[in-house]
Protein backbone atom coordinates (compact mmCIF):
# COMPACT_ATOMS: atom_id res chain seq x y z
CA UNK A 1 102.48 76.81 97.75
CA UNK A 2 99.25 77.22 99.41
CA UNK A 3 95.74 77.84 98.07
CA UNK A 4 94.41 80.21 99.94
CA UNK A 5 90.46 79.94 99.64
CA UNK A 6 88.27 82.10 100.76
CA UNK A 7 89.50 85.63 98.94
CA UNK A 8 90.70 89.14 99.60
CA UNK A 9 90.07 91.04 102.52
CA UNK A 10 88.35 93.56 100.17
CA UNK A 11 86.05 91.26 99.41
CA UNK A 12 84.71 91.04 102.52
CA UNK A 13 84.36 95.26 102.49
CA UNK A 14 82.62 95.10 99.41
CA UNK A 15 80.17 92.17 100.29
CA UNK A 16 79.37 93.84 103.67
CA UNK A 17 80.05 97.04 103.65
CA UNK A 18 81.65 98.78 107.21
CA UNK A 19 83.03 95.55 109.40
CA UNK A 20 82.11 95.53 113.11
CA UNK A 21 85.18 97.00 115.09
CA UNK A 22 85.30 93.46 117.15
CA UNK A 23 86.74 91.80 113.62
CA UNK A 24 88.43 94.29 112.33
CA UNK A 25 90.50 94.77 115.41
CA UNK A 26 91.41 90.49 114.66
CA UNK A 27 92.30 91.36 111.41
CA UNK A 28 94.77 93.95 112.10
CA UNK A 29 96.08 92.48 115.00
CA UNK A 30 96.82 89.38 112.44
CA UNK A 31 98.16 91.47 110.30
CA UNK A 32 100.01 93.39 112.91
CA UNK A 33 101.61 89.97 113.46
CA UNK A 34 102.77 89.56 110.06
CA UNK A 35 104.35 92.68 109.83
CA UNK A 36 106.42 92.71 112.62
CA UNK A 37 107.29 88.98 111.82
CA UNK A 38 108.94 90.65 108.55
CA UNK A 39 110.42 93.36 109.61
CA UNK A 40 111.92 90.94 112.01
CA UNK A 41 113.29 89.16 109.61
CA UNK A 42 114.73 92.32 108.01
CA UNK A 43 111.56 93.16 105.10
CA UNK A 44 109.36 96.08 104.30
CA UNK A 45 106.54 95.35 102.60
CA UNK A 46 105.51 98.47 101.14
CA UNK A 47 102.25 97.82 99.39
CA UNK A 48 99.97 96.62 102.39
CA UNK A 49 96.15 96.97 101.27
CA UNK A 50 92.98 95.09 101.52
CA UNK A 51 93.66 93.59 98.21
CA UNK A 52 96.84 91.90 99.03
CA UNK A 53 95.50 90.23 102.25
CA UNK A 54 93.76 86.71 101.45
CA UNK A 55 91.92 84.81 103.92
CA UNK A 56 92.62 81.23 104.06
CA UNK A 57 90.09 78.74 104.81
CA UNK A 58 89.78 79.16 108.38
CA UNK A 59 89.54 83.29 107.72
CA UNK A 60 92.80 84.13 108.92
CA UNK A 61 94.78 86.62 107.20
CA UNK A 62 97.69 85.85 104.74
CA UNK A 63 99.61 89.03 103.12
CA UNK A 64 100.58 88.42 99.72
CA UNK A 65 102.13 90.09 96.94
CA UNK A 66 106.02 91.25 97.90
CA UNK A 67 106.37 92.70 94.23
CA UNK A 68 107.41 95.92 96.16
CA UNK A 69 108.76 94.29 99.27
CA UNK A 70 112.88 95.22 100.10
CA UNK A 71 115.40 93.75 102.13
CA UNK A 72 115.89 96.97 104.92
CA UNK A 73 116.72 96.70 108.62
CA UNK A 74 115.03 98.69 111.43
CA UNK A 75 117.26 101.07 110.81
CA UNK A 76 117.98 101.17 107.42
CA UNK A 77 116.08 103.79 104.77
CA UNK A 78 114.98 104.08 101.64
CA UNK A 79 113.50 106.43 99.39
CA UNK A 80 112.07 104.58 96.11
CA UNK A 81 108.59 105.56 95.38
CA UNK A 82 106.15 102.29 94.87
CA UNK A 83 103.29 101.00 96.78
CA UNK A 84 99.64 101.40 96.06
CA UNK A 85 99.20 105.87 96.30
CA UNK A 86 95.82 105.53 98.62
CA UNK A 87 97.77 103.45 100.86
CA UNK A 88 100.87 105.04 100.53
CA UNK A 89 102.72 106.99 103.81
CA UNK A 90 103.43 110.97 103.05
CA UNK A 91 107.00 110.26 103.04
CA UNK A 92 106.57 107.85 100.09
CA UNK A 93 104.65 110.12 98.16
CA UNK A 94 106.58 113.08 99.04
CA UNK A 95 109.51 111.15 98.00
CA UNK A 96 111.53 111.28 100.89
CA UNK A 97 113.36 108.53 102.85
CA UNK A 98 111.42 106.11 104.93
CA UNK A 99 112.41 102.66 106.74
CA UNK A 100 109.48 100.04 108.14
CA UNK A 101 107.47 102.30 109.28
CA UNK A 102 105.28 102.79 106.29
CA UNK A 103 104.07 99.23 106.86
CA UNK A 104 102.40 100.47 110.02
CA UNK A 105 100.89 103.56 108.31
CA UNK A 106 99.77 101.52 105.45
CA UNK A 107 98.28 99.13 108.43
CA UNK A 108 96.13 102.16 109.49
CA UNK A 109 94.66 103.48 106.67
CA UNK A 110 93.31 99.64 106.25
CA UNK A 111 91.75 99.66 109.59
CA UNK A 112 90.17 102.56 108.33
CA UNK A 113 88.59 101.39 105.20
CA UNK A 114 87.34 98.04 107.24
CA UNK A 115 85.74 100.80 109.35
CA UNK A 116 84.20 102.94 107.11
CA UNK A 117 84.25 101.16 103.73
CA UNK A 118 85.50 104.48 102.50
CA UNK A 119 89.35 105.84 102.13
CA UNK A 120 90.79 108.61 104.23
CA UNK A 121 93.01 109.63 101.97
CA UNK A 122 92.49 112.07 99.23
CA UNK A 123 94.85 112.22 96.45
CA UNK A 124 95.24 114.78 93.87
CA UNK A 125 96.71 113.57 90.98
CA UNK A 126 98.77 116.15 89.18
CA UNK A 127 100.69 115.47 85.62
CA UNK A 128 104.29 117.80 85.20
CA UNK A 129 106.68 118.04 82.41
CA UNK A 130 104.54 114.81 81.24
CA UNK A 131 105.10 113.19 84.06
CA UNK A 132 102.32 111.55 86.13
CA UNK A 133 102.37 111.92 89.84
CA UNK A 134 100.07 112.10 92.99
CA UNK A 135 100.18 113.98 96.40
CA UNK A 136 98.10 113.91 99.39
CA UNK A 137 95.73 116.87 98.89
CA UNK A 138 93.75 116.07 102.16
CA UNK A 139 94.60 114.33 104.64
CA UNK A 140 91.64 115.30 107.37
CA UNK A 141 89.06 113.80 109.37
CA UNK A 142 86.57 115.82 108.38
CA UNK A 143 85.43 113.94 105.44
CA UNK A 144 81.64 112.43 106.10
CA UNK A 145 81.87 108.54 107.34
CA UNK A 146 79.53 106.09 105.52
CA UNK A 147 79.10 104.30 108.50
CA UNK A 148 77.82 106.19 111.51
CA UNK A 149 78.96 103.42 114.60
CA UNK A 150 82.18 104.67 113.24
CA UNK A 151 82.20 108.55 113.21
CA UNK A 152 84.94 108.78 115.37
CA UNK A 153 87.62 106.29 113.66
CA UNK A 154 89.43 109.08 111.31
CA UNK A 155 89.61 111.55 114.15
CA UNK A 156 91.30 108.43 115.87
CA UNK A 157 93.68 107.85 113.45
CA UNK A 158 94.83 111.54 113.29
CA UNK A 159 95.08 111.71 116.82
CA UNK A 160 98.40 109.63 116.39
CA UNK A 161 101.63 110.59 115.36
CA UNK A 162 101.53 107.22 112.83
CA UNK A 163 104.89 108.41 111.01
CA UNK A 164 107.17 108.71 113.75
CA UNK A 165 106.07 105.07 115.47
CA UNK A 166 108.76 103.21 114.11
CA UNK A 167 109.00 100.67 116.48
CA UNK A 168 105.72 99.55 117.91
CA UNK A 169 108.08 97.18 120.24
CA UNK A 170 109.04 100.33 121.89
């Protein structure tokens, strides 16, 4: 096993705040990398967030944590509700069935927060028959952006249809 030295990629947010666009876009291509590299090799991840990306010694990403991870092909779904709710695709929360995708939506709303230093997801948490739960209550770019070199990033991010790219190799 490798020690991996230099922290989580959160810790970088909350040391500096927004990250210029120039690393963030090396950080999620890394990423990028590593996801397709698993769902290559036939895994979902499904709890991709700043917290479970280290940075080794040379500050190159590393994704950790696979507590939630499943064996599922490309074409293959699912429909088990885990993952981190703030990072969580609709479908997840919604409780529907999802395949790898997810991954990539979870990808996005991390570019986001090394953008902004703020989430773009809202969640309402809601508690029924005893039961605890959470949906996406907003879902907008509307919200105000901490950092202003950035205003345009969440109107980016809804500009794409992130649920139904599957397949970025497409």
């Amino acid at each position: 096993m490798d020690y991996i030295s230099r922290g989580e990629l959160f810790s970088l947010v909350d040391e500096y705040g927004c990250l210029p666009e120039e690393v963030v876009r090396i950080y999620v291509a890394e990423i990028a990398l590593a996801i397709d590299f698993l769902h290559n090799a036939g895994i979902v991840h499904r709890d991709l967030k700043t917290t479970n990306v280290l940075l080794d010694k040379d500050g190159h990403a590393v994704i950790i944590d696979f507590g939630f991870a499943k064996w599922l092909q490309r074409t293959e779904r699912t429909n088990t509700l885990c993952g981190t709710p703030l990072y969580m695709a609709p479908e997840i929360l919604r409780k529907e069935y999802y395949g790898q995708e997810v991954d990539w939506w979870s990808l996005g709303v991390l570019a986001c927060f090394l953008l902004t230093n703020e989430s773009i997801i809202v969640l309402e948490a809601h508690n029924i028959n005893g039961l605890r739960g959470a949906t996406v209550a907003r879902l907008t770019p509307d919200q105000k952006v901490a950092c202003s070199n950035h205003v345009g990033v969440k109107s980016n991010f809804f500009s794409r249809d992130m649920i139904t790219k599957s397949d970025i190799n497409n």
